[in-house]
C-alpha atoms as a PDB file:
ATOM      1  CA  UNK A   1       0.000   0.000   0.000  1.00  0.00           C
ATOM      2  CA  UNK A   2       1.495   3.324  -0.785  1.00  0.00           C
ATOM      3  CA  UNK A   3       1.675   5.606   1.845  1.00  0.00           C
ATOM      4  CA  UNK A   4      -0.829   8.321   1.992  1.00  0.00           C
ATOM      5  CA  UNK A   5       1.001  11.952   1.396  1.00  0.00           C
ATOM      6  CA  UNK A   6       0.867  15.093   3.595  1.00  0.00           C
ATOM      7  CA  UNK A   7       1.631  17.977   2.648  1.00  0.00           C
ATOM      8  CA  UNK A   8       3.758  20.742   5.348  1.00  0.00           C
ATOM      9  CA  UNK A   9       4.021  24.097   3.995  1.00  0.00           C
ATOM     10  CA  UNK A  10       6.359  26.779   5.516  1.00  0.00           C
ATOM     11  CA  UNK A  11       6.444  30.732   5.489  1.00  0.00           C
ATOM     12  CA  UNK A  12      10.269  31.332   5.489  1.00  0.00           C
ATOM     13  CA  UNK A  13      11.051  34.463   7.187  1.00  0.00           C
ATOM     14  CA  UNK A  14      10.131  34.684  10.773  1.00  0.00           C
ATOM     15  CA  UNK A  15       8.503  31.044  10.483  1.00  0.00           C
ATOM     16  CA  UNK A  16      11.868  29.176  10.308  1.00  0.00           C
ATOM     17  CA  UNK A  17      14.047  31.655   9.984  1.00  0.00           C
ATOM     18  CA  UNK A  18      14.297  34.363  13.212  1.00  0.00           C
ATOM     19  CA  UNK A  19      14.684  37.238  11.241  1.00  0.00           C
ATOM     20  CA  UNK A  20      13.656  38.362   7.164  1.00  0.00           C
ATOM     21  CA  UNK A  21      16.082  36.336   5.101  1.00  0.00           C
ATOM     22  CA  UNK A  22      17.966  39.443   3.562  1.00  0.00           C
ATOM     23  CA  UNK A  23      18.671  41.145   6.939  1.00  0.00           C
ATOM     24  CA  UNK A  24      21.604  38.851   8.061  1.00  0.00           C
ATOM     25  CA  UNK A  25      24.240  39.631   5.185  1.00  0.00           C
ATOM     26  CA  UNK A  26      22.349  41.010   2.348  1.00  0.00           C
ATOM     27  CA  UNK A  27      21.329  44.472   3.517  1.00  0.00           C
ATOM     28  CA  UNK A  28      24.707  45.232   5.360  1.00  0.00           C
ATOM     29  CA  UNK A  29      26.763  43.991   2.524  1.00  0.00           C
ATOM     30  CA  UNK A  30      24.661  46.849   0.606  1.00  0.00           C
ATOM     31  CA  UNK A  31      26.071  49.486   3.956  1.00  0.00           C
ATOM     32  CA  UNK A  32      22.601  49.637   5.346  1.00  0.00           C
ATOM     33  CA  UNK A  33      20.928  48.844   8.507  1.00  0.00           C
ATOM     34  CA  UNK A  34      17.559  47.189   8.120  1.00  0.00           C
ATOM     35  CA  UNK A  35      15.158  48.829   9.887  1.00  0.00           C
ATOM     36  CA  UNK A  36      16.426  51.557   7.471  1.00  0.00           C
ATOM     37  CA  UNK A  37      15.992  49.595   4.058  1.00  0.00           C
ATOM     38  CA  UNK A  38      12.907  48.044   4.928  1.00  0.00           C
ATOM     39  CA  UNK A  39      11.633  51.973   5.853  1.00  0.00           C
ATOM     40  CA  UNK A  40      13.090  53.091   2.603  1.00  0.00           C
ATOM     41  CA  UNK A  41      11.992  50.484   0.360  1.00  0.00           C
ATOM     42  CA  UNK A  42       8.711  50.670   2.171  1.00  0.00           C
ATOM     43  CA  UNK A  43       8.213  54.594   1.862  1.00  0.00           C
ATOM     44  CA  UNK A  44       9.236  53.916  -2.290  1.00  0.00           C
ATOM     45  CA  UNK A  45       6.554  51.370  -3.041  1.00  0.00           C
ATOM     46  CA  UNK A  46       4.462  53.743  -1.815  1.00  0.00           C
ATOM     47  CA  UNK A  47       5.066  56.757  -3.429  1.00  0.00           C
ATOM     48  CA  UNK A  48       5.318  55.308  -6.694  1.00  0.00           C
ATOM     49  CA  UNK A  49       2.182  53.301  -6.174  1.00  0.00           C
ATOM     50  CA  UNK A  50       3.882  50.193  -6.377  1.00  0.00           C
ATOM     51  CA  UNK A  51       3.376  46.786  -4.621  1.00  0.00           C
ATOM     52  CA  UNK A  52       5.633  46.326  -1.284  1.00  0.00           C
ATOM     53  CA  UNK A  53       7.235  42.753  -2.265  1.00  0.00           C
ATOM     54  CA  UNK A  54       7.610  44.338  -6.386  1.00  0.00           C
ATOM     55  CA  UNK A  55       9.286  47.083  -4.667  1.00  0.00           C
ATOM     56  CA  UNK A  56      11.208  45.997  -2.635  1.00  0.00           C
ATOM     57  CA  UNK A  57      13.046  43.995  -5.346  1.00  0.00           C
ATOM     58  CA  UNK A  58      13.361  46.733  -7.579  1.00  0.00           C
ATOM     59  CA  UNK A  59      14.682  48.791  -4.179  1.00  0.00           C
ATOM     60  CA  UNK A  60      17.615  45.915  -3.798  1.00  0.00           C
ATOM     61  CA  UNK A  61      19.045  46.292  -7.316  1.00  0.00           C
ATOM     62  CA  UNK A  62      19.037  49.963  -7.220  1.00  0.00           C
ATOM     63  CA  UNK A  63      21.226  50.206  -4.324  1.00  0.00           C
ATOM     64  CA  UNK A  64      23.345  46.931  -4.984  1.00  0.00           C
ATOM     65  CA  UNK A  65      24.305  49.465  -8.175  1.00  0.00           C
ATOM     66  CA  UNK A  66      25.216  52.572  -5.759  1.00  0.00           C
ATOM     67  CA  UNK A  67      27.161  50.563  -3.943  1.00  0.00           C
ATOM     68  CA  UNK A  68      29.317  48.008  -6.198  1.00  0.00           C
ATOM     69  CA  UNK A  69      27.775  45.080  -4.894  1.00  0.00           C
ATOM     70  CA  UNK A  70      26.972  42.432  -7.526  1.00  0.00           C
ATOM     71  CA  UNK A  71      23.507  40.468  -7.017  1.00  0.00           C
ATOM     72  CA  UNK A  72      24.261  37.535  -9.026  1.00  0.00           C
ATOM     73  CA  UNK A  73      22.151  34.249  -8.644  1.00  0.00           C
ATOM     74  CA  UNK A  74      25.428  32.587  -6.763  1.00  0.00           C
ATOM     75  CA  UNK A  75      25.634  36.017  -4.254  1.00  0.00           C
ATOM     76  CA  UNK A  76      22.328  35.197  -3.460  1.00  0.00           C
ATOM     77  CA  UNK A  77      22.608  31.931  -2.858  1.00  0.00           C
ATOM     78  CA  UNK A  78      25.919  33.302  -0.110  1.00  0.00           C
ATOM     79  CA  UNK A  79      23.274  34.389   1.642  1.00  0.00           C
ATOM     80  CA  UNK A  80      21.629  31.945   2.686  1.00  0.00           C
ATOM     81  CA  UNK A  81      24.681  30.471   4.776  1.00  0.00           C
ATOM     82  CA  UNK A  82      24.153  33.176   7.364  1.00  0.00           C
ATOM     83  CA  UNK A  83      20.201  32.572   8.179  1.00  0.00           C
ATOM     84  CA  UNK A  84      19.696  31.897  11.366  1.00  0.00           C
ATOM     85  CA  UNK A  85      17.145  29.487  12.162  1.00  0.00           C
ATOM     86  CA  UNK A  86      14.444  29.120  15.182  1.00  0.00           C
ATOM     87  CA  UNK A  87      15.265  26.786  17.805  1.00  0.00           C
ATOM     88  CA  UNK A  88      14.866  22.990  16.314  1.00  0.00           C
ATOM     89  CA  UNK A  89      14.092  23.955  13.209  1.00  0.00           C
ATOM     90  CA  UNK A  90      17.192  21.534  11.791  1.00  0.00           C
ATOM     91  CA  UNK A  91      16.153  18.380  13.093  1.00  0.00           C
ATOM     92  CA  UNK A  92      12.487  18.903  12.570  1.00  0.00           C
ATOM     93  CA  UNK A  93      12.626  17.805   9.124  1.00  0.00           C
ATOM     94  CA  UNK A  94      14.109  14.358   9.542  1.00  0.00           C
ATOM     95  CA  UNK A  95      12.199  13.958  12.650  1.00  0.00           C
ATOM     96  CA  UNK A  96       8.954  14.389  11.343  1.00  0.00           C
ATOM     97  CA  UNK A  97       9.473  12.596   8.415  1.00  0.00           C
ATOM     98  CA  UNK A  98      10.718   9.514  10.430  1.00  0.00           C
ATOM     99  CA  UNK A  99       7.280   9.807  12.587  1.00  0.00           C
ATOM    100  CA  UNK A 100       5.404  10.374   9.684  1.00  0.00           C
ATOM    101  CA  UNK A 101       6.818   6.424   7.523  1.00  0.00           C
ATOM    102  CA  UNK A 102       6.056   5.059  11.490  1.00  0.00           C
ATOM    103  CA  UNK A 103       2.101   5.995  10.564  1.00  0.00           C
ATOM    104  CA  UNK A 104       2.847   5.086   6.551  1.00  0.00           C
ATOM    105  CA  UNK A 105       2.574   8.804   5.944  1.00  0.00           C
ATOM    106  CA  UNK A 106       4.409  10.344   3.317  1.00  0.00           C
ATOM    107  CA  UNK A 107       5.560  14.017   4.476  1.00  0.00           C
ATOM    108  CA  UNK A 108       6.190  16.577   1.750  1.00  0.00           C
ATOM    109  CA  UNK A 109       7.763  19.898   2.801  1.00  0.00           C
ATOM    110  CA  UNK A 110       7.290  22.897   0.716  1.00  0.00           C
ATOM    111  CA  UNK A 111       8.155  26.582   0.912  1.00  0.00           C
ATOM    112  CA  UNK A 112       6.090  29.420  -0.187  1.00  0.00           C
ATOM    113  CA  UNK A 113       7.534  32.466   0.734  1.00  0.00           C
ATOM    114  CA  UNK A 114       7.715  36.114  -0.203  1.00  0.00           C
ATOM    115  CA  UNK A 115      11.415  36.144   0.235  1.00  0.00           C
ATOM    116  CA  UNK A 116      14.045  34.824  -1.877  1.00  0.00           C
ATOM    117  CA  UNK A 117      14.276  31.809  -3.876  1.00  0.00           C
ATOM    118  CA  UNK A 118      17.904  32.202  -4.963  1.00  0.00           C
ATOM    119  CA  UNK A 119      18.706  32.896  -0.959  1.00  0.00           C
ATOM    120  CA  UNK A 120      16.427  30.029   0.045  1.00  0.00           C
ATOM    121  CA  UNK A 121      18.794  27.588  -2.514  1.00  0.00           C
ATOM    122  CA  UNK A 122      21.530  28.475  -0.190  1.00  0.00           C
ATOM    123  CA  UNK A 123      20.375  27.171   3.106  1.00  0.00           C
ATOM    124  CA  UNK A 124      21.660  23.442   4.341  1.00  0.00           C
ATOM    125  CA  UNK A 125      17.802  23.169   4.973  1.00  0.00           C
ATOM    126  CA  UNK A 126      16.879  23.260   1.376  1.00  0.00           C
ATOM    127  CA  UNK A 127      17.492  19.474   1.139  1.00  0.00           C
ATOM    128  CA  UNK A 128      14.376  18.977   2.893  1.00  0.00           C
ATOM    129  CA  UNK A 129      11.896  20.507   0.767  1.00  0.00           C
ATOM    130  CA  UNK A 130      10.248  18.757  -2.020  1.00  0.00           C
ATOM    131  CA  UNK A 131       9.926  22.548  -3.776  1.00  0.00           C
ATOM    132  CA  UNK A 132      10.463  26.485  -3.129  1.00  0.00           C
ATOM    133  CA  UNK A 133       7.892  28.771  -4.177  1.00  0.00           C
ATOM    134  CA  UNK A 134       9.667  32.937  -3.379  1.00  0.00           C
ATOM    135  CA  UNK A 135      10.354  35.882  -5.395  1.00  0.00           C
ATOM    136  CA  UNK A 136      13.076  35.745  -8.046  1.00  0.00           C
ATOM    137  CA  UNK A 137      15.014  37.471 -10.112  1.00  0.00           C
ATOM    138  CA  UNK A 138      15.455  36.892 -14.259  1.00  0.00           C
ATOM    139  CA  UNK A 139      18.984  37.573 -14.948  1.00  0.00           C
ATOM    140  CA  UNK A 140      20.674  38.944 -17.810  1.00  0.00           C
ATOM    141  CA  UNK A 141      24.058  38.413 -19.909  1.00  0.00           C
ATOM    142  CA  UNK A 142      26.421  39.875 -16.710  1.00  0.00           C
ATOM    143  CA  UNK A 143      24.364  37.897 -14.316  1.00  0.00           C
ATOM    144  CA  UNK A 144      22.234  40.454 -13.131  1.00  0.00           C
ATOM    145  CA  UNK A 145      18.784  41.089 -12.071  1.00  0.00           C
ATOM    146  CA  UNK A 146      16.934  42.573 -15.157  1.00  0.00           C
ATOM    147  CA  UNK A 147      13.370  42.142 -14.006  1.00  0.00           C
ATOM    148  CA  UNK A 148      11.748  39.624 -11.579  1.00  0.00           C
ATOM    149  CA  UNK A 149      10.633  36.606 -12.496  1.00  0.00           C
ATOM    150  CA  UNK A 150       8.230  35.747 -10.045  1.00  0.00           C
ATOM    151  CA  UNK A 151       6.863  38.338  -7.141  1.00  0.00           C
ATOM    152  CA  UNK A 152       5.013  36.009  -4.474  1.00  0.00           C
ATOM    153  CA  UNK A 153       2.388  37.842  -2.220  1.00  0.00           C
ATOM    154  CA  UNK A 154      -0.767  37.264  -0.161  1.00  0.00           C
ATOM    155  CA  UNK A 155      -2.257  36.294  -3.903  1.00  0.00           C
ATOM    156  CA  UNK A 156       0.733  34.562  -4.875  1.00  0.00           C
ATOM    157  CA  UNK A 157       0.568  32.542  -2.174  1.00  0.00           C
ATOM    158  CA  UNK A 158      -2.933  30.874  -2.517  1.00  0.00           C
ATOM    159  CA  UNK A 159      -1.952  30.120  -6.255  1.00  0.00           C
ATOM    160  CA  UNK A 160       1.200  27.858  -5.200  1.00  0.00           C
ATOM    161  CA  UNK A 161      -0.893  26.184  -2.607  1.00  0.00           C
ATOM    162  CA  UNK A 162      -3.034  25.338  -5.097  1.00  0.00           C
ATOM    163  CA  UNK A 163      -0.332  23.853  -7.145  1.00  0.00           C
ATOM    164  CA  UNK A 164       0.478  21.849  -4.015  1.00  0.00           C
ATOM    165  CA  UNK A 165      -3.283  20.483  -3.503  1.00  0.00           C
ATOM    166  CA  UNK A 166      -3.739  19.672  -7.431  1.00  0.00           C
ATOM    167  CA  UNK A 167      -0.154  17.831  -8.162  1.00  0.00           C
ATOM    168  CA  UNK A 168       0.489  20.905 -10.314  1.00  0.00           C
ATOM    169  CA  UNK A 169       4.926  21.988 -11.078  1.00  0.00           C
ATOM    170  CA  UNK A 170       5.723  25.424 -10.382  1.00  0.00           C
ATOM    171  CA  UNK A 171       5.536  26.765 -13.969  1.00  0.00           C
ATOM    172  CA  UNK A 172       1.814  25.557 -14.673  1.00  0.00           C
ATOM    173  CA  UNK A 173      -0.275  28.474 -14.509  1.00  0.00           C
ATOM    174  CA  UNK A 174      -2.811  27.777 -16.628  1.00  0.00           C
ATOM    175  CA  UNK A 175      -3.980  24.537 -14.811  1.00  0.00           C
ATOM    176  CA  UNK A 176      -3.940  26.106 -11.755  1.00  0.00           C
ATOM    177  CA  UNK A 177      -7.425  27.600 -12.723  1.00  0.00           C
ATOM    178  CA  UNK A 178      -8.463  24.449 -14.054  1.00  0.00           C
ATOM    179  CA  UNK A 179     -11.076  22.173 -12.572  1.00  0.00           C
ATOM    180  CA  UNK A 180     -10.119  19.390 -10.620  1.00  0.00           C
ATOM    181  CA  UNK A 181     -12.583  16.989  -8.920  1.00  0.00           C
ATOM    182  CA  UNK A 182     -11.818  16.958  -5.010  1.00  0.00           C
ATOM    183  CA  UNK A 183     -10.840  12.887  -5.582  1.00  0.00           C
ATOM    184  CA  UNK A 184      -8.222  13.526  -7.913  1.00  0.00           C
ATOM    185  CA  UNK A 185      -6.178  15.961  -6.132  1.00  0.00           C
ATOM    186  CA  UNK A 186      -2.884  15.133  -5.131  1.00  0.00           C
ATOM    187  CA  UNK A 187      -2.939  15.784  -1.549  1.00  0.00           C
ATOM    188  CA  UNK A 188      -6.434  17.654  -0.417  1.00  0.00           C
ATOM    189  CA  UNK A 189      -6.419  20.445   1.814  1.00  0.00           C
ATOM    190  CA  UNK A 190      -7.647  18.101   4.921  1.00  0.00           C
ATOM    191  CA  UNK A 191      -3.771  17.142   4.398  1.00  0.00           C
ATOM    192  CA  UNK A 192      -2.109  20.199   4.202  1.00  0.00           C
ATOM    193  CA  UNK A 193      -0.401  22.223   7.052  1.00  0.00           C
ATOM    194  CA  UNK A 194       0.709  25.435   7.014  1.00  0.00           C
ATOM    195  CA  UNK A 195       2.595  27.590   9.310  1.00  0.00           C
ATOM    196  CA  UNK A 196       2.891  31.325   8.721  1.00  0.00           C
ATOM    197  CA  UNK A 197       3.384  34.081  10.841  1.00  0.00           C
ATOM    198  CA  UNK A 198       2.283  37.924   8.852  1.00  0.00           C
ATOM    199  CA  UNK A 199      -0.283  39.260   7.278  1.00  0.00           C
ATOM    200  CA  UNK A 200       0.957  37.904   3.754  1.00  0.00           C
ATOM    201  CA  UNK A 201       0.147  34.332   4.900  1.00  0.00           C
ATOM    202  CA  UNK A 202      -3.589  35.259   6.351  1.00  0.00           C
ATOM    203  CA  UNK A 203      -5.084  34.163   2.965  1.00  0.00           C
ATOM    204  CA  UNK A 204      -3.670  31.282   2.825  1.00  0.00           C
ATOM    205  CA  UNK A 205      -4.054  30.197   6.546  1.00  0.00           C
ATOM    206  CA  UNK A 206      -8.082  31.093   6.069  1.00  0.00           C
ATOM    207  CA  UNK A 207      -8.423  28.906   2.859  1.00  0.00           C
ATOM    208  CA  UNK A 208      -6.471  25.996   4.105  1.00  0.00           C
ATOM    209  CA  UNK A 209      -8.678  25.963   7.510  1.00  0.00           C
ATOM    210  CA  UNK A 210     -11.990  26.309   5.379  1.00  0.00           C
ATOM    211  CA  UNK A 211     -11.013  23.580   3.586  1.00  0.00           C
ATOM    212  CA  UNK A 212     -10.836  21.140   6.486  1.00  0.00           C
ATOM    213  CA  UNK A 213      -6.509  21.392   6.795  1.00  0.00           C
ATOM    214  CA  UNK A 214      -4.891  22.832   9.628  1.00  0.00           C
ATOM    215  CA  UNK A 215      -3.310  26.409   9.773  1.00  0.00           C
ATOM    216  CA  UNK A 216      -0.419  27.666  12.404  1.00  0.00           C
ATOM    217  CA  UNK A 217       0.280  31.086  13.024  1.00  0.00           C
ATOM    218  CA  UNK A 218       3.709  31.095  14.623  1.00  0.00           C
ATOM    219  CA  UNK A 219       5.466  33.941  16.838  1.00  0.00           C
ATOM    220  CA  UNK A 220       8.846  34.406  18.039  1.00  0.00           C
ATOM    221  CA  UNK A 221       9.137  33.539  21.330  1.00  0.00           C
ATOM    222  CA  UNK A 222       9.049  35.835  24.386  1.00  0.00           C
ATOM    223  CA  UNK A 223       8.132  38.660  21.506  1.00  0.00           C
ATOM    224  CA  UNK A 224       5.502  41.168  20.972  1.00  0.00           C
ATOM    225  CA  UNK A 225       4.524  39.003  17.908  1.00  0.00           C
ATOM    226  CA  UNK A 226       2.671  36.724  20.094  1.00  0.00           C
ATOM    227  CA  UNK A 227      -0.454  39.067  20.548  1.00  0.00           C
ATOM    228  CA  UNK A 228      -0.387  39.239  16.561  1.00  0.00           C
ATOM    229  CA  UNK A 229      -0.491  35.219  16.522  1.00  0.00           C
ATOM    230  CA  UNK A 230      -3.236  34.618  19.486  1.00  0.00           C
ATOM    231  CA  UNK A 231      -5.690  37.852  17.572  1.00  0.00           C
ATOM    232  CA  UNK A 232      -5.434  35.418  14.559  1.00  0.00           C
ATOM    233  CA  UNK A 233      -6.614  32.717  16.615  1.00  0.00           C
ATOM    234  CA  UNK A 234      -9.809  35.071  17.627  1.00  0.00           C
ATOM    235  CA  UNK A 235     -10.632  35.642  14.898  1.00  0.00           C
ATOM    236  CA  UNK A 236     -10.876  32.137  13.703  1.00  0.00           C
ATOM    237  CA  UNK A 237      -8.237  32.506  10.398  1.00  0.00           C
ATOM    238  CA  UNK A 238      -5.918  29.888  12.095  1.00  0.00           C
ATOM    239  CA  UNK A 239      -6.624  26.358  14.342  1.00  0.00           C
ATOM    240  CA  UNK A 240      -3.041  26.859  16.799  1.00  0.00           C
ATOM    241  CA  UNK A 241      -1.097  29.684  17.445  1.00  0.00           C
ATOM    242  CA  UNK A 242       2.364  28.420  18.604  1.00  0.00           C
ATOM    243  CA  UNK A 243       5.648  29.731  19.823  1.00  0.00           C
ATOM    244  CA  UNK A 244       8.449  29.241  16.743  1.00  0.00           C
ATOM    245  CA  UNK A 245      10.449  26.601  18.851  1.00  0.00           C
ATOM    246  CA  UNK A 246      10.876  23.397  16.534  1.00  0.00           C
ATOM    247  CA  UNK A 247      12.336  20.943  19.279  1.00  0.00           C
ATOM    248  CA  UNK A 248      10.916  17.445  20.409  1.00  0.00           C
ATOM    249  CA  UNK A 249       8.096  17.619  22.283  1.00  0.00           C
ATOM    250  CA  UNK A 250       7.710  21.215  22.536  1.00  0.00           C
ATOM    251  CA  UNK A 251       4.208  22.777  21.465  1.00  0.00           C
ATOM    252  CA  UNK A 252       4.486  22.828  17.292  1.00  0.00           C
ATOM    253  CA  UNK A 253       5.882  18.911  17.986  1.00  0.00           C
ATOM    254  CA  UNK A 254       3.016  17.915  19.742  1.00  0.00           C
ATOM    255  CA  UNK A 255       0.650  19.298  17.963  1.00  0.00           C
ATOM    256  CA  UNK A 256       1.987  18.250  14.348  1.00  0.00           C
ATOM    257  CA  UNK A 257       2.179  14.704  15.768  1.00  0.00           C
ATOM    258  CA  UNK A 258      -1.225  14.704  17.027  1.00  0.00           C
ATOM    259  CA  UNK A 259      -2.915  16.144  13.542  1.00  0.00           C
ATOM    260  CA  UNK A 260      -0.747  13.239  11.940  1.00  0.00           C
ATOM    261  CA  UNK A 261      -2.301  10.389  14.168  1.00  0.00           C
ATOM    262  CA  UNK A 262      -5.600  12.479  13.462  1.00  0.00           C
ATOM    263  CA  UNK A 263      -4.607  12.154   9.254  1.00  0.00           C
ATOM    264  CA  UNK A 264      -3.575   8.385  10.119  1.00  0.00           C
ATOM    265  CA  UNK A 265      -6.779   7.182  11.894  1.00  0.00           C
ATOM    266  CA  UNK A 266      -8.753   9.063   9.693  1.00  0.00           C
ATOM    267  CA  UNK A 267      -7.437   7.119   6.529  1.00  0.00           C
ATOM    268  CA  UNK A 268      -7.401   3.809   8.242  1.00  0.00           C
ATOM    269  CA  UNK A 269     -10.954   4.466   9.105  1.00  0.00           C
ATOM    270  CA  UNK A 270     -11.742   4.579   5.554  1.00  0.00           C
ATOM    271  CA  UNK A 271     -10.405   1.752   3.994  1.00  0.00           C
ATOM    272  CA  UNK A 272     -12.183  -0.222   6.779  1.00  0.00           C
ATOM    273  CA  UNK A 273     -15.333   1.439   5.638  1.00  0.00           C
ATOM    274  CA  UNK A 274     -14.683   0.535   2.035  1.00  0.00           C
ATOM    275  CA  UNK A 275     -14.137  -3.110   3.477  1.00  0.00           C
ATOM    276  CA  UNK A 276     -17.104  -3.023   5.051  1.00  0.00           C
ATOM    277  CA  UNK A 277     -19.402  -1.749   2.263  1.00  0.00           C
ATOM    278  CA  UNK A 278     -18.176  -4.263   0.185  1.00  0.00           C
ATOM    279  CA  UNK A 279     -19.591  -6.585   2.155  1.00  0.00           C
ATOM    280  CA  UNK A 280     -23.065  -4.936   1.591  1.00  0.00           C
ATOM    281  CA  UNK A 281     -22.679  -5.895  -2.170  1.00  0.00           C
ATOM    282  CA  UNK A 282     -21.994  -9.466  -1.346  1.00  0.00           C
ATOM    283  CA  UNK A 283     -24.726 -11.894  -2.951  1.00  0.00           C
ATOM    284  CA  UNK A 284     -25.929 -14.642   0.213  1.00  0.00           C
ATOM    285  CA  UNK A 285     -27.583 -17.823  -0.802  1.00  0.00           C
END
């Protein structure tokens, strides 16, 4: 019997990692402070009308050119050596994965993030993921940015979690809007986690609770960012809110476990139904 497939899908910045991906080397490397680039990146999208992920990415090339620094696909990538991750959040993968073959579950990890897919490639965790969904750059002839291939936002988001639910590779955008009978999705939203933490992810937290799967906001721990997490609890757009600490048998352990026994029993269920409604058919004489 092959093993029935769950789907866990991560936010990136401030969900694994502690901090926004580009704040631990790429923004000083550029001679800024964060706080600062964020605030002037912010203040640009908004004058110009312009979306604050879109801008932001034009806002990175402008002032890797004032300031000599090449953003190349491979500098990128450099970056993602100096994320810092959340407590746990290196062992989870294997872990879970191990737990999840114990109840002949099949875990899948994705990312769909509205950071960077070329810093994402750089992180020792990437080995874990089954696919990245972020922001990139298309590059031209010198290796630089000449326009952005994909810009992933709170819209963005719902459309690659689609992709998860239907089986669907990155690049297939017109089936995304394509009908799909519930029964012939890959993995259906009762079997899809995801953990965010901002306002980005609210969209898709809402849709995958509707749909009968389980959404996690997440909050640094011993931060402000836990009122933010519990109000999206109140409010009913998520099922847990949960301190970002990835170790055994803390909270986001337990509970992940428990929905997977939940996903296990709830399968095995099933095929003893089937069983038993065969027997229904079954001709007595």
């Amino acid at each position: 019997m092959k093993r029935t497939k769950v789907a866990l899908v991560y936010d990136f910045d401030e969900t694994l990692s502690t901090t926004y991906m580009q704040d631990y080397f790429l923004i000083p490397e550029l001679g800024m402070r964060p706080e600062d680039f964020w605030r002037e990146a912010n203040a640009w999208s908004a004058n110009n009308g312009v979306d604050q992920v879109t801008g932001s990415m034009y806002y990175f090339t402008q002032q890797a050119k004032k300031c000599g620094f090449r953003l190349t696909r491979e500098n990128l990538a450099s970056c993602g050596d100096f994320v810092v991750f959340f407590k746990g959040v290196e062992e989870w993968f294997s872990r879970i994965n191990k737990y999840g073959r114990f109840l002949d579950l099949d875990i899948e990890h994705y990312i769909i993030s509205s950071g960077y897919e070329e810093i994402i490639e750089g992180c020792h965790i990437r080995q874990f993921f089954k696919d990245v969904y972020g922001c990139a750059f298309a590059y031209g002839k010198d290796g630089l940015p000449v326009w952005p291939a994909r810009v992933v936002n709170y819209s963005g988001k719902v459309q690659y979690l689609s992709k998860i639910n239907k089986g669907l590779g990155k690049y297939d955008d017109k089936a995304v809007n394509e009908y799909l009978p519930d029964d012939k999705r890959r993995i259906p939203y009762s079997r899809i986690i995801y953990f965010g933490d901002g306002m980005t992810d609210i969209p898709s937290m809402k849709m995958v609770k509707n749909h009968g799967g389980t959404a996690i906001a997440v909050y640094k721990p011993h931060s402000r960012h836990k009122e933010k997490a519990i109000n999206l609890l109140r409010e009913n757009r998520v099922n847990f809110a949960l301190a970002a600490d990835y170790r055994e048998d803390k909270e986001i352990d337990t509970v992940i476990k428990t929905i997977l026994n939940k996903i296990a029993t709830e399968r095995d269920l099933e095929i003893l139904k089937k069983r038993e409604d065969k027997k229904k058919k079954c001709v007595v004489f």
